[in-house]
C-alpha atoms as a PDB file:
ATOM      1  CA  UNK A   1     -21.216   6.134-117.929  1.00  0.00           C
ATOM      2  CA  UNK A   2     -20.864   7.049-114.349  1.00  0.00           C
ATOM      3  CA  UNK A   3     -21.539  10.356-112.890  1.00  0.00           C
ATOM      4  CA  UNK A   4     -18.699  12.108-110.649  1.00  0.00           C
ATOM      5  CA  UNK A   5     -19.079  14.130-108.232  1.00  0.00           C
ATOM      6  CA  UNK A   6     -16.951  16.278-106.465  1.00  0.00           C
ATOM      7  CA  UNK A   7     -16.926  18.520-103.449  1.00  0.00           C
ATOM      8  CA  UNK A   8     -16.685  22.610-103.701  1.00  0.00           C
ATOM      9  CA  UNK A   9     -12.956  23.245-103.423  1.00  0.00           C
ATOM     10  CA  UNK A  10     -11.858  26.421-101.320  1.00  0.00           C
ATOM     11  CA  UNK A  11      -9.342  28.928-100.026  1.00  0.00           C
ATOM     12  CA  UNK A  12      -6.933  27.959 -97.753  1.00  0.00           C
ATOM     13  CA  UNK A  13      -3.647  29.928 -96.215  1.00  0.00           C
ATOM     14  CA  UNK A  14      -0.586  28.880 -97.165  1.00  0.00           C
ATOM     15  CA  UNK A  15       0.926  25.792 -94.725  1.00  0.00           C
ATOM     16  CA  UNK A  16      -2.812  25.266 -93.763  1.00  0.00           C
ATOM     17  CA  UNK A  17      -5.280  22.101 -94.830  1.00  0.00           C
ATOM     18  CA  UNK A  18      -8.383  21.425 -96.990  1.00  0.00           C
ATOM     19  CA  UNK A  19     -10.354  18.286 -97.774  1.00  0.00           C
ATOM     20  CA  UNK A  20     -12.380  17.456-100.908  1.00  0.00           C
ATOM     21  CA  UNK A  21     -14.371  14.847-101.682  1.00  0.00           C
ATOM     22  CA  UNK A  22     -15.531  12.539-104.364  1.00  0.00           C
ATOM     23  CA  UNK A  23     -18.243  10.457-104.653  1.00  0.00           C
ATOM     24  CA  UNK A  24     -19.822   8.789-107.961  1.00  0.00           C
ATOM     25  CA  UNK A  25     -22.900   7.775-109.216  1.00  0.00           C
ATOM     26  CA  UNK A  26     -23.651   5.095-111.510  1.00  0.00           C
ATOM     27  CA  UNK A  27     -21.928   2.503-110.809  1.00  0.00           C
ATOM     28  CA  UNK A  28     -21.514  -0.092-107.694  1.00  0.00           C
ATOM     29  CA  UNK A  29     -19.064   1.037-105.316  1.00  0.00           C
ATOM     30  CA  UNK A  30     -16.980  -1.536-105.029  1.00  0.00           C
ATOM     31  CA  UNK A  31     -15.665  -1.905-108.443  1.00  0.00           C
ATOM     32  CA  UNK A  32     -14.765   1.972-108.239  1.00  0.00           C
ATOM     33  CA  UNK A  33     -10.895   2.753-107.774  1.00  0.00           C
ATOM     34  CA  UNK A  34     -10.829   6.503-107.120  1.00  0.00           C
ATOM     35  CA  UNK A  35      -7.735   9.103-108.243  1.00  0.00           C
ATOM     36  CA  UNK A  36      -7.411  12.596-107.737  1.00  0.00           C
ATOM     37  CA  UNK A  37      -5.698  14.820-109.971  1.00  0.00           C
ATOM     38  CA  UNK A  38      -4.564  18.317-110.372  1.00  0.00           C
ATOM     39  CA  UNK A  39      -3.921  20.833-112.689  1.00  0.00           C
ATOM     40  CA  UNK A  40      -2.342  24.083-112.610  1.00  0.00           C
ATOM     41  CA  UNK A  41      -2.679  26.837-115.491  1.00  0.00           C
ATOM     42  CA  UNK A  42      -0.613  25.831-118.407  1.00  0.00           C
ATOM     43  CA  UNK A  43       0.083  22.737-117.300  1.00  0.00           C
ATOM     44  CA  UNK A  44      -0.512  18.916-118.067  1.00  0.00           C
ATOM     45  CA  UNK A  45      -2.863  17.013-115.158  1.00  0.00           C
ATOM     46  CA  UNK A  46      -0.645  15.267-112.934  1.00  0.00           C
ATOM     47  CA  UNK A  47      -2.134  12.842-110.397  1.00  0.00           C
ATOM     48  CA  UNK A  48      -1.758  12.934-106.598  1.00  0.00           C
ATOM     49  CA  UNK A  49      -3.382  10.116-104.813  1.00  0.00           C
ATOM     50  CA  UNK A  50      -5.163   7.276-105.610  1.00  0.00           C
ATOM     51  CA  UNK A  51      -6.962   4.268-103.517  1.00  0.00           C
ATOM     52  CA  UNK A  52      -7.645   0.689-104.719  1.00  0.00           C
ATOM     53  CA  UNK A  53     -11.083  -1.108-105.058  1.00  0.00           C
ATOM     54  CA  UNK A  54     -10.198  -2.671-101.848  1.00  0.00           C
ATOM     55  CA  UNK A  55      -9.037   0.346 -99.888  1.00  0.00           C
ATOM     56  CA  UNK A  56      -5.926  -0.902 -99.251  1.00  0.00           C
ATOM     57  CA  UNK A  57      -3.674   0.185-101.417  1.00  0.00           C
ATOM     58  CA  UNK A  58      -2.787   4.222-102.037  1.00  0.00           C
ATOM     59  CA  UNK A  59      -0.125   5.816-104.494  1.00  0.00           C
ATOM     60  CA  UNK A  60       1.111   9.329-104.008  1.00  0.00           C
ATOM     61  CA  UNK A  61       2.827  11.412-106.358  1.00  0.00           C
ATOM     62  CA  UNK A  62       6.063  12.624-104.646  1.00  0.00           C
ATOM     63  CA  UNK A  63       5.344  16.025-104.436  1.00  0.00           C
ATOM     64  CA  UNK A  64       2.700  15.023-102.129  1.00  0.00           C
ATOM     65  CA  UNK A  65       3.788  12.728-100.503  1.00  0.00           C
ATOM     66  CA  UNK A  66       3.377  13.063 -96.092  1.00  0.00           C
ATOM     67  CA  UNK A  67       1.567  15.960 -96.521  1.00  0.00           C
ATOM     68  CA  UNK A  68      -1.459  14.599 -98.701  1.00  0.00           C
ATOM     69  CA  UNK A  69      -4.208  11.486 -96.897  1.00  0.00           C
ATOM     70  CA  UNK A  70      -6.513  10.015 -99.478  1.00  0.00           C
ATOM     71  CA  UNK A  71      -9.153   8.172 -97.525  1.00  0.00           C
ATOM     72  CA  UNK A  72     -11.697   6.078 -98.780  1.00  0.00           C
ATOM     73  CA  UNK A  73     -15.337   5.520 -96.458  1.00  0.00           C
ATOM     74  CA  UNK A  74     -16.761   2.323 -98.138  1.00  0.00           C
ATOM     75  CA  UNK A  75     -20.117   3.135 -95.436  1.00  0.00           C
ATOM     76  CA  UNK A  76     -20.441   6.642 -96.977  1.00  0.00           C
ATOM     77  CA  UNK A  77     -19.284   5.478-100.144  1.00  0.00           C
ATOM     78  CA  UNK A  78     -17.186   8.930-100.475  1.00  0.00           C
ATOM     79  CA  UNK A  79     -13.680   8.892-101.467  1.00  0.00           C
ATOM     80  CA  UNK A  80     -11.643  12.056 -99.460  1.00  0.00           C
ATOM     81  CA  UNK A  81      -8.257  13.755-100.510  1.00  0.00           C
ATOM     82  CA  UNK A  82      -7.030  15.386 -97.530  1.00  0.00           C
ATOM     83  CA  UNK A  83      -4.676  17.996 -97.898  1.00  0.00           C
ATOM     84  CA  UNK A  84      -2.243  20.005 -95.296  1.00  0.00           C
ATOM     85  CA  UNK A  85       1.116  21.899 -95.350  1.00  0.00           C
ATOM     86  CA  UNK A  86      -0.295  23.288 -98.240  1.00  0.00           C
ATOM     87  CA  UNK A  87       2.290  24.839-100.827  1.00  0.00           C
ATOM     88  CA  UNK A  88       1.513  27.570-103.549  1.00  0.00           C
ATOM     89  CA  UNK A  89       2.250  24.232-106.046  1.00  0.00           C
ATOM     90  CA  UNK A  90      -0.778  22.890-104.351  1.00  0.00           C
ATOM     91  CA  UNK A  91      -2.971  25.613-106.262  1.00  0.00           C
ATOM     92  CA  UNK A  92      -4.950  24.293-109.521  1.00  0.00           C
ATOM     93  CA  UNK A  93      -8.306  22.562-110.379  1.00  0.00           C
ATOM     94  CA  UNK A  94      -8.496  19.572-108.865  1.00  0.00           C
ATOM     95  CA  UNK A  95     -10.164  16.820-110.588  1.00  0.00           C
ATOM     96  CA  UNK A  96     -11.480  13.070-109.123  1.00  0.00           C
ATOM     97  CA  UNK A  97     -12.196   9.751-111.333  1.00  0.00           C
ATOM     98  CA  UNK A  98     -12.548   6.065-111.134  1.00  0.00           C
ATOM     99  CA  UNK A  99     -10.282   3.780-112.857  1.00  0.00           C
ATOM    100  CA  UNK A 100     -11.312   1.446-115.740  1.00  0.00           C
ATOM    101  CA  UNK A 101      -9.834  -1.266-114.454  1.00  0.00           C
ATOM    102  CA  UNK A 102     -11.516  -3.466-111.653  1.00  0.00           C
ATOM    103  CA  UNK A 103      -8.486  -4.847-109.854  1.00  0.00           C
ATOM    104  CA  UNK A 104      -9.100  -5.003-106.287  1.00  0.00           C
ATOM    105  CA  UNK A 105      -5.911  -3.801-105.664  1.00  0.00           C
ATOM    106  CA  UNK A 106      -5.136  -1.636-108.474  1.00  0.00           C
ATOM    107  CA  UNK A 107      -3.472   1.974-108.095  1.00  0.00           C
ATOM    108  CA  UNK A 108      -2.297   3.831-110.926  1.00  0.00           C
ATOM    109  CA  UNK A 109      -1.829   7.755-110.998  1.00  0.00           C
ATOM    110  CA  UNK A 110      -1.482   7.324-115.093  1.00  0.00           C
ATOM    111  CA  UNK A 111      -4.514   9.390-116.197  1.00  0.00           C
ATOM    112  CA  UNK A 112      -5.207   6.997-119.079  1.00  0.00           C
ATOM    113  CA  UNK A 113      -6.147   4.575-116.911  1.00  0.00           C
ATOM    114  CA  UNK A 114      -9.194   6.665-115.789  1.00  0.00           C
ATOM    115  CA  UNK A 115     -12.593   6.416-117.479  1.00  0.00           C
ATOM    116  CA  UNK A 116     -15.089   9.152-116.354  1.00  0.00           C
ATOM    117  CA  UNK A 117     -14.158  12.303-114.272  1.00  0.00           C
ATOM    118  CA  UNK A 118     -15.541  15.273-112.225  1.00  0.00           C
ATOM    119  CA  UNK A 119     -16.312  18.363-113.450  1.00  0.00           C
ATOM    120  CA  UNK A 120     -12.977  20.346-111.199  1.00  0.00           C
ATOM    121  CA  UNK A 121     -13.095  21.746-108.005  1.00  0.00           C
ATOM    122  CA  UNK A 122     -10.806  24.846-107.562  1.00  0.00           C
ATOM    123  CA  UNK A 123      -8.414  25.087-104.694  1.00  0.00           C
ATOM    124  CA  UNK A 124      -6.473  28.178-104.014  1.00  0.00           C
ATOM    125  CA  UNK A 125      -3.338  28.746-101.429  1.00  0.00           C
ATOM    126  CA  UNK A 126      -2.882  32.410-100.317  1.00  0.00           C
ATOM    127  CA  UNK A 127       0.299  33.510 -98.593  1.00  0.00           C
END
């Protein structure tokens, strides 16, 4: 099982930007797609970005979409979800994993298809 490990989340004002990161342990990097996910109290985990094995495919939720940047460093072996114009919908626990699936150009924001995940990273928007 692999380990993974997330960033410290943070504050950030409302319209402004934050970046996490993701990186995982335990198994070779490149047969590690990466999502991020977030979930807001009450609420069902929905997923935001993903990146492919490959790095060169990405899937955004819509809600997301031109405001989120998932970026993956295959030197640093780090996986980053950049985020700006940040909303008050933005707000939640933000959790990373790896897919199951080995596809070099697989993307899937379906949280089934994910096999181990972080522990949550909390990101707050203030107004």
């Amino acid at each position: 099982q692999a380990q993974v490990i997330q960033s410290r989340g943070g504050l950030a004002q409302l319209g402004g930007s934050l970046r996490v990161s993701c990186a995982v342990a335990g198994r070779p990097w490149n047969t590690l797609g990466i999502g991020w996910f977030r979930q807001a109290p009450g609420k069902e985990r929905e997923g935001d970005a993903c990146v492919s094995i490959n790095g060169q495919r990405t899937q955004y939720a819509d809600s997301v979409k031109g405001r989120f940047t998932i970026e993956r460093n295959n030197n640093l072996q780090v996986v980053y979800l950049h985020m700006s114009n940040l909303k008050p919908e933005d707000a939640g626990t933000y959790y990373c994993a790896h897919f199951g699936r080995t596809d070099s150009d697989y993307v899937s924001l379906d949280s089934t298809d994910y096999t181990d995940w972080g522990q949550g990273t909390q990101v707050t928007v203030s107004s």
